[in-house]
Protein backbone atom coordinates (compact mmCIF):
# COMPACT_ATOMS: atom_id res chain seq x y z
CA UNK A 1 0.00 0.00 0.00
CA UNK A 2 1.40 3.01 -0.92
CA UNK A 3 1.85 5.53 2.14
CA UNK A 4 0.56 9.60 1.93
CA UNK A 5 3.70 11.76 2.67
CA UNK A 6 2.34 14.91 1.49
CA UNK A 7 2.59 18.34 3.14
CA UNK A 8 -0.31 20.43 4.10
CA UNK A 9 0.82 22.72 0.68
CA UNK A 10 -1.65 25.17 -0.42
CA UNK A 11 -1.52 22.98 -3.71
CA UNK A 12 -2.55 19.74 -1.41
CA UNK A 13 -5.13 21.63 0.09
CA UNK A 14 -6.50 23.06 -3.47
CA UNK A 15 -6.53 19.47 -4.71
CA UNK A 16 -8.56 17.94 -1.21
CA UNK A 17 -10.89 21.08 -2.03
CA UNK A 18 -11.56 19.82 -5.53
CA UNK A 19 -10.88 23.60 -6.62
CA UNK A 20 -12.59 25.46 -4.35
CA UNK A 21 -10.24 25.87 -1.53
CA UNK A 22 -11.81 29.18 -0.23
CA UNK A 23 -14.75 27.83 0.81
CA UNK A 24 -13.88 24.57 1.56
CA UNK A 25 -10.86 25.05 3.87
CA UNK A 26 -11.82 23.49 6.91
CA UNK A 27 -12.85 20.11 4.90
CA UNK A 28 -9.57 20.12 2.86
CA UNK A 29 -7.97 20.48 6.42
CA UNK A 30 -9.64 17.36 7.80
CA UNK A 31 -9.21 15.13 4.71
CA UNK A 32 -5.69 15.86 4.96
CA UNK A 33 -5.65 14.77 8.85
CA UNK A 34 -7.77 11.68 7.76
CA UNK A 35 -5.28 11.14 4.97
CA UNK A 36 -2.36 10.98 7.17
CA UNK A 37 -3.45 8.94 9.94
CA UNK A 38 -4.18 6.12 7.56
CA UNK A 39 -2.00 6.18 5.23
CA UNK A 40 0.85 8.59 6.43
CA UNK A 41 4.00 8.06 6.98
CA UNK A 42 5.31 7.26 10.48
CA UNK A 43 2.83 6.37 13.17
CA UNK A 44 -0.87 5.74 11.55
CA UNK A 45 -3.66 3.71 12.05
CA UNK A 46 -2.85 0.86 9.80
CA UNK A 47 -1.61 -1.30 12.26
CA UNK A 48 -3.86 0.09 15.00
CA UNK A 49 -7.22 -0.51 12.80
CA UNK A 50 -8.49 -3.66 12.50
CA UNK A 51 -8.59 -4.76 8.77
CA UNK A 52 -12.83 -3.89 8.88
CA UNK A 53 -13.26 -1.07 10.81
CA UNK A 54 -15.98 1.21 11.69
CA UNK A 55 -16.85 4.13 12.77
CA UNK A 56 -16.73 3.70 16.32
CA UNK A 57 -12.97 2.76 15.79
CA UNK A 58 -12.01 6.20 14.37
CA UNK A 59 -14.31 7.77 16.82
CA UNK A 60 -12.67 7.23 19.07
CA UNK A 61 -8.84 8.12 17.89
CA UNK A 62 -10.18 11.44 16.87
CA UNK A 63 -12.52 13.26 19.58
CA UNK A 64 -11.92 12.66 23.61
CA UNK A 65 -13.07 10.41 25.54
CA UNK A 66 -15.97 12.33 26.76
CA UNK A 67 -17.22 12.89 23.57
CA UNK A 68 -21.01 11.19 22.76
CA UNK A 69 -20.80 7.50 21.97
CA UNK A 70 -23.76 7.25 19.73
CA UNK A 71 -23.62 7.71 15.95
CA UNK A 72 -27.58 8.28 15.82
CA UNK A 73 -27.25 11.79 17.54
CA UNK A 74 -27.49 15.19 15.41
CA UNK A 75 -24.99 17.63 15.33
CA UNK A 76 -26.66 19.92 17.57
CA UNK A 77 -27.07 17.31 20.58
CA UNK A 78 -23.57 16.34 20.22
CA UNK A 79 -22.22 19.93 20.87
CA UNK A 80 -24.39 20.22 23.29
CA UNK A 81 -23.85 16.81 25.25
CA UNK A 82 -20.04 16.72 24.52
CA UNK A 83 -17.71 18.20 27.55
CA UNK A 84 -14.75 19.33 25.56
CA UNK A 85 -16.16 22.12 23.62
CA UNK A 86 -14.11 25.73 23.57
């Protein structure tokens, strides 16, 4: 499997954006993050992971442990049940 070794770059970024990198910042941002914790290089979740994961698995590498369990609640009762918001 080849691993994801690419920098942030505004270039990366324009690419995750699929063009539109001024209005999609914050999502070019996180599919970069999601890039390199599976496939970066270094320490990533591909031995961690099992082979068939699931949501809960990445759930719960990437908010805290307080964070809502469920994957059936909305948006807004997550930010307002979760205990780590600032």
């Amino acid at each position: 499997m080849p691993l994801f070794s690419q920098l942030p770059t505004p270039e990366v970024l324009q690419w995750l954006s699929a063009g539109r990198l001024a209005s999609r910042f914050h999502r070019a941002i996180r599919l970069w993050v999601l890039l390199s914790r599976f496939y970066g290089v270094g320490r990533n979740w591909a031995t961690e992971l099992p082979q068939r994961f699931n949501y809960g698995a990445v759930r719960d590498r990437l908010f805290a442990p307080t964070h809502p369990k469920s994957d059936r609640l909305s948006a807004e009762e997550i930010t307002s049940t979760c205990a780590d918001i600032t």
